[in-house]
N, C-alpha and C. Protein backbone atom coordinates (compact mmCIF):
# COMPACT_ATOMS: atom_id res chain seq x y z
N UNK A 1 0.82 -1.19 0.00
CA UNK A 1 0.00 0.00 0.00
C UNK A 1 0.87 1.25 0.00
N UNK A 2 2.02 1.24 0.75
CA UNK A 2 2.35 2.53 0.45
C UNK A 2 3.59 2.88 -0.86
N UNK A 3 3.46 1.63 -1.52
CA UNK A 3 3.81 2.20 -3.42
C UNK A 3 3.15 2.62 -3.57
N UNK A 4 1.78 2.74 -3.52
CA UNK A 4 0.05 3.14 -4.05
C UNK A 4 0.63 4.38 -3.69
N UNK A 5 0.76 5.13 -2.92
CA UNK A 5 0.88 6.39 -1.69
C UNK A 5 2.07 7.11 -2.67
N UNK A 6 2.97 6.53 -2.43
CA UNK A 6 4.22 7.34 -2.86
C UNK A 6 3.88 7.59 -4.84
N UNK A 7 3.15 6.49 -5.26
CA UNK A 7 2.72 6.73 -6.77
C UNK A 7 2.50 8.09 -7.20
N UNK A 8 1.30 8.29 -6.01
CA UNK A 8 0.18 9.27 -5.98
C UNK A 8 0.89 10.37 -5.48
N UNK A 9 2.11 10.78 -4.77
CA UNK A 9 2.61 11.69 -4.13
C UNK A 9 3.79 12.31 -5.61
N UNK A 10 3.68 11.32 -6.44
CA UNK A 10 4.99 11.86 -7.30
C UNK A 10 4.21 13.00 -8.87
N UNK A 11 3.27 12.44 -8.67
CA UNK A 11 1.96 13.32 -9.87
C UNK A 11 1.98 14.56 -9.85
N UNK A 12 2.12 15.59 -8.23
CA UNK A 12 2.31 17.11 -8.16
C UNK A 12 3.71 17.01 -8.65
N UNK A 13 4.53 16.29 -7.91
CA UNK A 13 6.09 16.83 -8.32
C UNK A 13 6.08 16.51 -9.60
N UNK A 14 5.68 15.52 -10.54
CA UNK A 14 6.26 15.79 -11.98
C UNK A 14 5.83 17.22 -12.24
N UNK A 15 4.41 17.97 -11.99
CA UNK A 15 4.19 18.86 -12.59
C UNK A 15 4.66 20.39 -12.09
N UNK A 16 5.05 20.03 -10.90
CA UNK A 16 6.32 21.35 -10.17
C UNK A 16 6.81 20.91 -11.15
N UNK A 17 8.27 20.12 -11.02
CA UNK A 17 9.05 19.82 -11.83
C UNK A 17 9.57 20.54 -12.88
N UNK A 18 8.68 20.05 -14.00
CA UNK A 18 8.19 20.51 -15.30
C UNK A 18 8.07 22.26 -15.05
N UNK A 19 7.58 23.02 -14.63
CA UNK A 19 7.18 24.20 -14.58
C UNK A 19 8.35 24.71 -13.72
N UNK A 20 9.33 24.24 -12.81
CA UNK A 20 10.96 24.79 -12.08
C UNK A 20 11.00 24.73 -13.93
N UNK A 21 11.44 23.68 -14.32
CA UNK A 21 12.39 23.24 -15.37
C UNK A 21 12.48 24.34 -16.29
N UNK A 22 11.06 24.91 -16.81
CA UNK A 22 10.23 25.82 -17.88
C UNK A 22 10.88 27.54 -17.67
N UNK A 23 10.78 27.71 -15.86
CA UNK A 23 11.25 29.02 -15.61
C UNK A 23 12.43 29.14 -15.18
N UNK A 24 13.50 27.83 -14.59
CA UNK A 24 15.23 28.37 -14.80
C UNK A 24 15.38 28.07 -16.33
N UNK A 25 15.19 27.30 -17.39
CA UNK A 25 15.44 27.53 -18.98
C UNK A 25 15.07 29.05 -19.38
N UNK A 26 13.61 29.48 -18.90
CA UNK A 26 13.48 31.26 -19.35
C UNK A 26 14.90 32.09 -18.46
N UNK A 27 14.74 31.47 -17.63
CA UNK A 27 16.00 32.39 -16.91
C UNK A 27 17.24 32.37 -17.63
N UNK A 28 17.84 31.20 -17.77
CA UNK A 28 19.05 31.28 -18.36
C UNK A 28 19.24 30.89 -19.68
N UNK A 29 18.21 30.86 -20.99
CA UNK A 29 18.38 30.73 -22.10
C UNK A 29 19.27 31.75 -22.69
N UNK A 30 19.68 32.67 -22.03
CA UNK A 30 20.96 33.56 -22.65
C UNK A 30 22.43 32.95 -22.27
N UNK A 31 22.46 32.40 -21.10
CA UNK A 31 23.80 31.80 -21.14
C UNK A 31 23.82 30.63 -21.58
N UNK A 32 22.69 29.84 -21.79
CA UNK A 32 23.13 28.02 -22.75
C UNK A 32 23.11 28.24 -23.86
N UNK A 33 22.12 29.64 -24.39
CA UNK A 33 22.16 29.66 -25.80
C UNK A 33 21.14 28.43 -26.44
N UNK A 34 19.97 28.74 -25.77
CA UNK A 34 18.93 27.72 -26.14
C UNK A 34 17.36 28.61 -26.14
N UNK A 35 16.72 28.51 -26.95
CA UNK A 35 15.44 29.20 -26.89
C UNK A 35 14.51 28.91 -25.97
N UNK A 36 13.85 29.60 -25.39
CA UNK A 36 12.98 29.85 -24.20
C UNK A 36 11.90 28.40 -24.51
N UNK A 37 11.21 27.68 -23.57
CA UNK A 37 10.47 26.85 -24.04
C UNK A 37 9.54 27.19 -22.93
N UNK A 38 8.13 26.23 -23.63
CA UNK A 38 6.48 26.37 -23.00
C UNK A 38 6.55 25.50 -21.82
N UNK A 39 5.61 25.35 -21.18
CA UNK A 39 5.44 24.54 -20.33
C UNK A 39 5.40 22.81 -20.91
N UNK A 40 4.73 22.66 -22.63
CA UNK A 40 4.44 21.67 -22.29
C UNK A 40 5.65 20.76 -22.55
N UNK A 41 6.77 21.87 -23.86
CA UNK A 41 8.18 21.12 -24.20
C UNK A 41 8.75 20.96 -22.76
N UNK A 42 8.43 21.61 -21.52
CA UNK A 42 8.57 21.38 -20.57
C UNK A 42 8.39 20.04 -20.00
N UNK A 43 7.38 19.50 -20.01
CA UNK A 43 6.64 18.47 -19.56
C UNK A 43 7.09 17.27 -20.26
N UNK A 44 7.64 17.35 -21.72
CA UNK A 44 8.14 16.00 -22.34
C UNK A 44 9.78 15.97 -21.70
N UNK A 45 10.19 16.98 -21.44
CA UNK A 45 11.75 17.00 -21.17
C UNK A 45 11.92 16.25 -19.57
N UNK A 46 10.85 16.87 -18.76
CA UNK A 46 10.63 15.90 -17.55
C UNK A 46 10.12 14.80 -17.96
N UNK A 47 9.20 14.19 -18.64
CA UNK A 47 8.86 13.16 -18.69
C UNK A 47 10.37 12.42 -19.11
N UNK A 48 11.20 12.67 -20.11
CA UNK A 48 11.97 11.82 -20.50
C UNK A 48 13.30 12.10 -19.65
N UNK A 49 13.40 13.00 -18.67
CA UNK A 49 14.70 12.93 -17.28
C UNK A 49 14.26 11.87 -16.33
N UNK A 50 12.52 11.87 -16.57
CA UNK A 50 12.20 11.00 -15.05
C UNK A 50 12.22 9.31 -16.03
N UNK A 51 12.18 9.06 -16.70
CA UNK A 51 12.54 7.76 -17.82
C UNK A 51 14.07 7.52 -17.60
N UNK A 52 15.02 8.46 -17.75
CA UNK A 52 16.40 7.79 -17.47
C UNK A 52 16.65 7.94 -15.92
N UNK A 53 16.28 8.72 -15.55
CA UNK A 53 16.55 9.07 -14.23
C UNK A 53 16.03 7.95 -12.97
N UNK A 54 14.69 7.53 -13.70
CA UNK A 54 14.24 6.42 -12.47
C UNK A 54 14.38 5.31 -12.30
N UNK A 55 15.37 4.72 -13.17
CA UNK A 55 15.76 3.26 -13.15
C UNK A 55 17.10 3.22 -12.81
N UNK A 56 17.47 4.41 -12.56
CA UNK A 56 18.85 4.57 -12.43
C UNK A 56 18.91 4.35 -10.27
N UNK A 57 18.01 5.32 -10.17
CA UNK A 57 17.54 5.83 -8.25
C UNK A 57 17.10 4.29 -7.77
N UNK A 58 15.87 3.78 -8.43
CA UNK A 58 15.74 2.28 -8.27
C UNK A 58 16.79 1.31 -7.96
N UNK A 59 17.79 1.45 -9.20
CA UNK A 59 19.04 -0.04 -8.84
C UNK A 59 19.68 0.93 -7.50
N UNK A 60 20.38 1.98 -7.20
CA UNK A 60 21.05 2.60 -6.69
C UNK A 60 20.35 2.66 -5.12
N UNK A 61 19.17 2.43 -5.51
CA UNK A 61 18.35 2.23 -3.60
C UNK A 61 18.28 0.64 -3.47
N UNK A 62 18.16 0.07 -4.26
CA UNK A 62 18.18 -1.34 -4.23
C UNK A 62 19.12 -2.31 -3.87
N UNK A 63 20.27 -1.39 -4.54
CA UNK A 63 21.85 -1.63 -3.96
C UNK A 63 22.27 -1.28 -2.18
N UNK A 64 21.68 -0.04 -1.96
CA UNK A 64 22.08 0.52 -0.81
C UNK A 64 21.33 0.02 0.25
N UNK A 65 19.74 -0.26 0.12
CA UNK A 65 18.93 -1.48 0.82
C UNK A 65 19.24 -2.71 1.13
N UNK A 66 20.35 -3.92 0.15
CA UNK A 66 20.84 -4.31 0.50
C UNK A 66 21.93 -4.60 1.02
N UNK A 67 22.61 -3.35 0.61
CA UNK A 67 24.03 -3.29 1.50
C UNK A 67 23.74 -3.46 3.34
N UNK A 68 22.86 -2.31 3.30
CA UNK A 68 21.92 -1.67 4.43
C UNK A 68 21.70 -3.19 5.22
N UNK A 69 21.16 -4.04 5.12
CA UNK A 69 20.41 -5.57 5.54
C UNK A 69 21.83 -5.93 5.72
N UNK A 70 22.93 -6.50 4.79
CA UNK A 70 23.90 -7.36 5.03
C UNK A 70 24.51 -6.39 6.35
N UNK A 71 24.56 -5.47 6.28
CA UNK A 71 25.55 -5.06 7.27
C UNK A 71 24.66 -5.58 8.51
N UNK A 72 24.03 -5.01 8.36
CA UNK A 72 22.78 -5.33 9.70
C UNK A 72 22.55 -6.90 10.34
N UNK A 73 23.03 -7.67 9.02
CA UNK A 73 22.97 -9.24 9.17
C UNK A 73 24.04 -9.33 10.18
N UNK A 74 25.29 -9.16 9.78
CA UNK A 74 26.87 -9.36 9.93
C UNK A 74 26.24 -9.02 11.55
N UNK A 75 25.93 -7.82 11.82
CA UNK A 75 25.75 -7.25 13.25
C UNK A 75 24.93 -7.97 14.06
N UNK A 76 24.08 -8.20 14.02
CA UNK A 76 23.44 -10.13 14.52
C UNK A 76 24.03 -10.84 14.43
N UNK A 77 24.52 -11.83 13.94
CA UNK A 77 25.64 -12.48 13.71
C UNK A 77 26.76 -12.86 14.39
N UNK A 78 27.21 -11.22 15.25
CA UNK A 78 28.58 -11.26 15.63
C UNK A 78 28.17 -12.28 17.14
N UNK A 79 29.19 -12.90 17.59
CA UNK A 79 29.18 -13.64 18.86
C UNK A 79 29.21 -12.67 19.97
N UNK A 80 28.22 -13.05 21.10
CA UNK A 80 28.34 -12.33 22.37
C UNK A 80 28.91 -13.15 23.15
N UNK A 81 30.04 -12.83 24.17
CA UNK A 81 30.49 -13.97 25.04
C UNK A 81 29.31 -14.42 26.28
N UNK A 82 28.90 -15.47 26.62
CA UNK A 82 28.03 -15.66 28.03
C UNK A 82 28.90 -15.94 28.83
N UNK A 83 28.08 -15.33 30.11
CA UNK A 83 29.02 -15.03 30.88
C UNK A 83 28.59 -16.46 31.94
């Protein structure tokens, strides 16, 4: 249930997102030397950062989740002397 949650929590941020993205490009289209764009060329440029971008955060939490557990294993694991 709370993939359902976090699904539903990421729908405003694509569309912040998209609209940051829209007004630092108006801001600095004089120093990249790129023409000002709309909201919605906005919206495909996020759509296709959050396409490379989210399979990338996925393996990279997936990795660190299990790093996260083994260490945690090892730490159970270790012998306590009885006294």
């Amino acid at each position: 249930m709370d993939a359902f949650f976090k699904l539903i929590a990421a729908g405003p941020l694509f569309f912040v997102s998209a609209w940051l993205l829209m007004i630092f490009a108006g801001i600095t289209h004089a120093d990249l030397g790129i023409v000002p764009f709309g909201y919605l060329t906005a919206m495909v440029v996020t759509i296709g950062l959050w396409l490379v971008v989210a399979p990338a955060i996925g393996a990279a939490s997936r990795a660190w989740r299990g790093r996260r557990h083994a260490a945690a294993g090892r730490r159970r694991r270790a012998r306590v002397p009885r006294w």
